[in-house]
C-alpha atoms as a PDB file:
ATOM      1  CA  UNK A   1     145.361 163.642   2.667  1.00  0.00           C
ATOM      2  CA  UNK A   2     143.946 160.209   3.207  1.00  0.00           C
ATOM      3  CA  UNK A   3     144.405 157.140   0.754  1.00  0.00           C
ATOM      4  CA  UNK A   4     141.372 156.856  -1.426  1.00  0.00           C
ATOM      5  CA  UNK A   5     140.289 153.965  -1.132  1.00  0.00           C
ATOM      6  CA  UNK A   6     139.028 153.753  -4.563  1.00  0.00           C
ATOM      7  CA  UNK A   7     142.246 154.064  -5.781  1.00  0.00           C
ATOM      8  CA  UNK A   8     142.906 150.600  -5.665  1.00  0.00           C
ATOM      9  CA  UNK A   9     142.898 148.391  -8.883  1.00  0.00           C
ATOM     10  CA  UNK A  10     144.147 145.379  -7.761  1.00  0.00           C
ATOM     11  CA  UNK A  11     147.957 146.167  -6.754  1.00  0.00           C
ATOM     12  CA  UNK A  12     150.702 143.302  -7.443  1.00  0.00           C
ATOM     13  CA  UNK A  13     150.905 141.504  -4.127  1.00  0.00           C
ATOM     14  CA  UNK A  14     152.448 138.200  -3.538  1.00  0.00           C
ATOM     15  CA  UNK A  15     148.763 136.371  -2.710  1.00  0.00           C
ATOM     16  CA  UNK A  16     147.498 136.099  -6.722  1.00  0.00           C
ATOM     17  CA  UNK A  17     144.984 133.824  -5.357  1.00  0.00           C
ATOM     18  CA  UNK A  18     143.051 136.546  -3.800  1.00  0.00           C
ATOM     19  CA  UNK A  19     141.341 139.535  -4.998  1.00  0.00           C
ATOM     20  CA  UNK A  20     141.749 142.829  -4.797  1.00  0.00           C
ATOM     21  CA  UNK A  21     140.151 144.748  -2.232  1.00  0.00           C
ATOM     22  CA  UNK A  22     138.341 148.288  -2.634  1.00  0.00           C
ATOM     23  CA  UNK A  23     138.398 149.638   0.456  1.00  0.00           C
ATOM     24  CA  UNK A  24     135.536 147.311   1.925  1.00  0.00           C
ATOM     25  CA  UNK A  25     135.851 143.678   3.645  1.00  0.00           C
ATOM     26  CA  UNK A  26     135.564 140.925   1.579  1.00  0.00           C
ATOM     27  CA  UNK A  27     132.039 139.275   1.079  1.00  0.00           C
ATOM     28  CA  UNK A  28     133.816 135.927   2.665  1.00  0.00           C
ATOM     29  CA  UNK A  29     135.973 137.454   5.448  1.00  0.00           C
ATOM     30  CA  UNK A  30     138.439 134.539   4.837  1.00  0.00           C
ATOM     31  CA  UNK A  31     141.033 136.439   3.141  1.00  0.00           C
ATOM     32  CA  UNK A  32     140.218 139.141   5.357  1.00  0.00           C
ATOM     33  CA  UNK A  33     141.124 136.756   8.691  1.00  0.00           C
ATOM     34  CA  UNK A  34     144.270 135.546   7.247  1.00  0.00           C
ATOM     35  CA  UNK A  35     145.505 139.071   7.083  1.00  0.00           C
ATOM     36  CA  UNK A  36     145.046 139.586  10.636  1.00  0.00           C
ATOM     37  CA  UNK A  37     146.553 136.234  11.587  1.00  0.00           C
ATOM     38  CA  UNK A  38     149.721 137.554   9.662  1.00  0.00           C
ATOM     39  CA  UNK A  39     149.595 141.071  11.834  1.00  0.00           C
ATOM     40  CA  UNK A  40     151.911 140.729  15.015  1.00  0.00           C
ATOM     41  CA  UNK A  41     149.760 143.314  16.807  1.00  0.00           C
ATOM     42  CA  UNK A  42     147.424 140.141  16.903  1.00  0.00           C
ATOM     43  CA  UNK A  43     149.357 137.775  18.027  1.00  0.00           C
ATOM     44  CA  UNK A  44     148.097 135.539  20.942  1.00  0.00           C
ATOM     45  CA  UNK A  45     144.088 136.442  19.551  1.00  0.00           C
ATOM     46  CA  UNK A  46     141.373 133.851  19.112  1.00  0.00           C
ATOM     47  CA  UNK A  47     138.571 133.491  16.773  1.00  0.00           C
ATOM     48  CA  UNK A  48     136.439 135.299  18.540  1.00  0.00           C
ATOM     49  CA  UNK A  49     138.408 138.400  18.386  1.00  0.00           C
ATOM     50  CA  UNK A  50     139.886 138.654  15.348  1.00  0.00           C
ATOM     51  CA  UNK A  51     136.829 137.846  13.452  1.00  0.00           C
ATOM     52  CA  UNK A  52     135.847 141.678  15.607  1.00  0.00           C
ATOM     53  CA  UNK A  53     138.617 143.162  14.654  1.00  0.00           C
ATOM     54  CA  UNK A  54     137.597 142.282  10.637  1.00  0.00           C
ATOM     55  CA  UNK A  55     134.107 143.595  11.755  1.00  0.00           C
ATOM     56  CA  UNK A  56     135.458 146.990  12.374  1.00  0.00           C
ATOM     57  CA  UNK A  57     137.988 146.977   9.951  1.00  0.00           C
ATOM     58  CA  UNK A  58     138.717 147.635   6.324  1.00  0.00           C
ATOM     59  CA  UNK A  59     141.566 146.732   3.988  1.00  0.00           C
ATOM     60  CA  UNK A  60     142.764 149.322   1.623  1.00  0.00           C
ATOM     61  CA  UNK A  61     145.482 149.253  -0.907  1.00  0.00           C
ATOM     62  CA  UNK A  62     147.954 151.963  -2.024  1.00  0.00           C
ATOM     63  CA  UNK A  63     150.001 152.438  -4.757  1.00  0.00           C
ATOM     64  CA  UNK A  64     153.824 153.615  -4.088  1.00  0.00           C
ATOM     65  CA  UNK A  65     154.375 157.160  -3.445  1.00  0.00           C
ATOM     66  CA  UNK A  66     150.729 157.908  -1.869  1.00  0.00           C
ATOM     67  CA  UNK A  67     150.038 159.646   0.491  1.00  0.00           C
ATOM     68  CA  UNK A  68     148.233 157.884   3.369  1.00  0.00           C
ATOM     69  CA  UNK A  69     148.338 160.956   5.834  1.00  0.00           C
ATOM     70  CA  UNK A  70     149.867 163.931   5.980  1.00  0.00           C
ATOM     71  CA  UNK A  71     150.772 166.407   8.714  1.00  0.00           C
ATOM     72  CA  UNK A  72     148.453 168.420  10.456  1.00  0.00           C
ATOM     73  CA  UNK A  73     145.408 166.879   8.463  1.00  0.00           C
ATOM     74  CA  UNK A  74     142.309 165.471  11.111  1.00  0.00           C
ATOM     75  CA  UNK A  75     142.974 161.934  12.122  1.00  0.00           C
ATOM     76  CA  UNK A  76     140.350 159.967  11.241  1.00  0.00           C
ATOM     77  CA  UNK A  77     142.085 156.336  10.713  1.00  0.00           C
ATOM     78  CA  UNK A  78     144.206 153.756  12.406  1.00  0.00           C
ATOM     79  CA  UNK A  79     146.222 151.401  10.222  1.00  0.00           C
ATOM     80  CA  UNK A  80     148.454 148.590  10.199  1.00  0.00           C
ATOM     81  CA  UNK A  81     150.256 147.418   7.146  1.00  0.00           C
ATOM     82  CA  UNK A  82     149.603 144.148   5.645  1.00  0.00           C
ATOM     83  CA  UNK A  83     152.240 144.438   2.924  1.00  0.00           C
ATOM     84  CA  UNK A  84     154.767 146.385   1.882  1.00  0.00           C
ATOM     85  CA  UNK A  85     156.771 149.489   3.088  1.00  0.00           C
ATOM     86  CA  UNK A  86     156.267 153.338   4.195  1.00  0.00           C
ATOM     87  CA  UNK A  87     158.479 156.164   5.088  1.00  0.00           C
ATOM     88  CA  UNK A  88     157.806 158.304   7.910  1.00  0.00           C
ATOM     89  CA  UNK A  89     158.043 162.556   7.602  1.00  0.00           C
ATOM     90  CA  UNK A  90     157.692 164.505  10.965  1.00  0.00           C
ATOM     91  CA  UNK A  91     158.452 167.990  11.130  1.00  0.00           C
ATOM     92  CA  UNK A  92     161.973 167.481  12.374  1.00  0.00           C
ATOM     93  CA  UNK A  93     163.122 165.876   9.085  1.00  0.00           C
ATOM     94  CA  UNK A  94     162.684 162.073   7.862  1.00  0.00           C
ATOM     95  CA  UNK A  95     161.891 159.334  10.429  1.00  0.00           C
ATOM     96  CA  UNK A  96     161.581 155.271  10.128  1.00  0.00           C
ATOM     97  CA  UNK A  97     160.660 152.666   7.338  1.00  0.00           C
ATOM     98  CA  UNK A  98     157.904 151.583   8.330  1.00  0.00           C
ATOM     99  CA  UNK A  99     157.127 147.626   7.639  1.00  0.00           C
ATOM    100  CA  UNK A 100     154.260 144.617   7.666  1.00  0.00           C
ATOM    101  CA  UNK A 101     153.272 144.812  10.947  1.00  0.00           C
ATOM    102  CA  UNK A 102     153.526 148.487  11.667  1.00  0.00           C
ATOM    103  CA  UNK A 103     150.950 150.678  13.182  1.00  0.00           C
ATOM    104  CA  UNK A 104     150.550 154.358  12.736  1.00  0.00           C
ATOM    105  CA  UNK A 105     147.538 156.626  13.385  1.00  0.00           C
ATOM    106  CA  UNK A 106     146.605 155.840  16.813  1.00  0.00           C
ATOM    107  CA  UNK A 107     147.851 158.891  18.518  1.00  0.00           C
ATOM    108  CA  UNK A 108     145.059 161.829  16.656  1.00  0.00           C
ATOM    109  CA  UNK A 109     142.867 158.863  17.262  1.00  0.00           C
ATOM    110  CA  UNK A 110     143.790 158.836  21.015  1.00  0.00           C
ATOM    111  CA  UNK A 111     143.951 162.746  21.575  1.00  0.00           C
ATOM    112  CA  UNK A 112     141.812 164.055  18.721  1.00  0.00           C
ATOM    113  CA  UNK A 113     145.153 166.300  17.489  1.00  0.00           C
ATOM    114  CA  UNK A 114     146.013 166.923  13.726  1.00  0.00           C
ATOM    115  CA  UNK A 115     148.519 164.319  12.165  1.00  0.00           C
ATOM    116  CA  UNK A 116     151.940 164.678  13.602  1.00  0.00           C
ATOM    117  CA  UNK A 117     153.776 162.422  10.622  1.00  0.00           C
ATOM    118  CA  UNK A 118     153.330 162.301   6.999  1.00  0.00           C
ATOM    119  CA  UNK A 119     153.025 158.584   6.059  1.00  0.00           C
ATOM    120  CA  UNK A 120     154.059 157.729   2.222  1.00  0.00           C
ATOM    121  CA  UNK A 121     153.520 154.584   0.752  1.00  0.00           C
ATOM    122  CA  UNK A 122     157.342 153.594  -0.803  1.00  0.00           C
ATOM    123  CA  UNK A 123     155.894 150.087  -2.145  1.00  0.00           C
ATOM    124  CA  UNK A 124     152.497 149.210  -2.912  1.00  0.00           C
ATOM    125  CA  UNK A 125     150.668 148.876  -0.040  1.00  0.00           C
ATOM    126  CA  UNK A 126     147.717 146.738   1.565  1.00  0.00           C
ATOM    127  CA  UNK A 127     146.658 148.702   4.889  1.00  0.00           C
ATOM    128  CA  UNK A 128     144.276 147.258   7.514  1.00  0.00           C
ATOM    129  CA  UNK A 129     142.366 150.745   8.329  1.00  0.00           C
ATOM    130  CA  UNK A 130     139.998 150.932  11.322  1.00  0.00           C
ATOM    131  CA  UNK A 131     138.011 154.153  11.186  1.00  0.00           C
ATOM    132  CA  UNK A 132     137.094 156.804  14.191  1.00  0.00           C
ATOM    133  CA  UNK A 133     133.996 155.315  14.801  1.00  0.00           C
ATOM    134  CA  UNK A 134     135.297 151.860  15.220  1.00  0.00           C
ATOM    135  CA  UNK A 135     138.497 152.405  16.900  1.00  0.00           C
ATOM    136  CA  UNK A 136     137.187 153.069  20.345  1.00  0.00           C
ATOM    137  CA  UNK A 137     134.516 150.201  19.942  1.00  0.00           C
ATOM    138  CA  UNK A 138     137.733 148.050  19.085  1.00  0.00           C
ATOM    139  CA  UNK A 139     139.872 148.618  21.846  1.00  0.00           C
ATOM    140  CA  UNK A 140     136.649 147.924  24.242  1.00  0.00           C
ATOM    141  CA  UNK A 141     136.090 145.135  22.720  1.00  0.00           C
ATOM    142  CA  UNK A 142     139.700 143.415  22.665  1.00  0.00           C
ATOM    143  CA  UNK A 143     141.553 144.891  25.864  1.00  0.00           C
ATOM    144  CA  UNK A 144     144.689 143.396  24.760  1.00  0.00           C
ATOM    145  CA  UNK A 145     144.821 145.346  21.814  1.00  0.00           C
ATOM    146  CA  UNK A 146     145.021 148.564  24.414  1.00  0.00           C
ATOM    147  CA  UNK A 147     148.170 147.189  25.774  1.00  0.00           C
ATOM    148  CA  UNK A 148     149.755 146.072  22.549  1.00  0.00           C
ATOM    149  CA  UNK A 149     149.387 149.902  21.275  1.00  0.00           C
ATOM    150  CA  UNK A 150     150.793 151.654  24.544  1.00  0.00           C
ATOM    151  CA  UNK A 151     153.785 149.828  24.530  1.00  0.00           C
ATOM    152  CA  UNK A 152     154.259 150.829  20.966  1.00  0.00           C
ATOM    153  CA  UNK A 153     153.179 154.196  22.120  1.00  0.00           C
ATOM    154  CA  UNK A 154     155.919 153.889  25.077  1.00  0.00           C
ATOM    155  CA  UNK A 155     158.896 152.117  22.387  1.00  0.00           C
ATOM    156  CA  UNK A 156     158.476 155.302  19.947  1.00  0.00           C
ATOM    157  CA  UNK A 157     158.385 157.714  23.171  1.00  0.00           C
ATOM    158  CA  UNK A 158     161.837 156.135  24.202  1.00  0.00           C
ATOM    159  CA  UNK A 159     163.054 156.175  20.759  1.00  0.00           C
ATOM    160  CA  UNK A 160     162.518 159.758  20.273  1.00  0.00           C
ATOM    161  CA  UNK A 161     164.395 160.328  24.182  1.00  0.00           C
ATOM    162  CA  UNK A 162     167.339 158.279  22.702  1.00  0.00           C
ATOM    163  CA  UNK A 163     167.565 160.659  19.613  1.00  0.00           C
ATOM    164  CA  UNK A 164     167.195 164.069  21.858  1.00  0.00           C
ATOM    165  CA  UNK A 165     170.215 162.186  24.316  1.00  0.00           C
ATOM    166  CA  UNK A 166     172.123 161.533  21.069  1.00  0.00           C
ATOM    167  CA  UNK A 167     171.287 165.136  19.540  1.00  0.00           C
ATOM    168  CA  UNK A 168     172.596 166.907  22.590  1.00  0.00           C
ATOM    169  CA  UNK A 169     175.442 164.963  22.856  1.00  0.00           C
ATOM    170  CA  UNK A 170     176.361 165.725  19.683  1.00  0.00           C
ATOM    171  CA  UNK A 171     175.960 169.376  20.252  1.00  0.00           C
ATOM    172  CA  UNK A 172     178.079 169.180  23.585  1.00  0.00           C
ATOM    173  CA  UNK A 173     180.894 167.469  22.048  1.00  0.00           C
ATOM    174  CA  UNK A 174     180.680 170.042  19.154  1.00  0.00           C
END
């Protein structure tokens, strides 16, 4: 189950000074840049692309204990949070927090498979979401941002070899 983007009523972020969002970019964009500035995934990126990025993107807010996706639900968004926290389900038991910063979504985006996580909100949360439709568009667009999500790609791909090594280990010594 996706976040509904309509859900969002103006959640209590640290930023009074800006409004709440509703799922669509902000008439301005301003707010909207200064967001992705924040995002670590765009670190390094000019004007030129970040002001793409806001093109294709959308922030969306979500109260704790939503459900942003859920396993083995259709992919059909990207995100990266802008504020506040998430906890990560897979079908071998609970994973990571996840943080501002974080990605998650890119893989049924990449290889068109069902959700392999369940993503709940555990704060309120302010998610940058880039759609199918963009998402390939985006990564033509800013090359960089290819790299930037294979080596997270390749960091949780180690991180789950590190936690089979320490599993069997485990079961050796047993």
């Amino acid at each position: 189950m996706e976040i509904d983007p309509r859900a969002a009523d103006g959640l209590p972020f640290h930023e009074v000074e800006e409004p709440a969002y509703a799922g669509a970019p902000e008439p301005s964009g301003d707010a909207h840049l200064r967001h992705l500035q924040r995002v670590p995934l765009f670190s390094g990126f000019n004007d030129r692309e970040l002001r793409r990025v806001a093109a294709l993107s959308t922030i969306r807010e979500a109260r704790a204990g939503s459900v942003i996706t859920q396993i083995g639900d259709p992919g059909d968004s990207f995100f990266i949070i802008i504020d506040g926290m998430a906890a990560v389900r897979t079908p071998v038991g609970a994973g990571s927090q996840l943080k501002a910063g974080d990605c998650f979504g890119e893989m049924s985006l990449i290889d068109g498979e069902p959700r392999s996580a369940t993503i709940e909100a555990t704060t309120d949360l302010r998610l940058l979401a880039v759609d199918r439709v963009h998402f390939w568009r985006l990564l033509d667009e800013t090359p960089e941002l290819i790299r930037r999500i294979l080596t997270i790609l390749s960091r949780r791909v180690r991180g789950l070899e590190e936690t089979i090594r320490a599993v069997l280990e485990r079961t050796r010594s047993a």
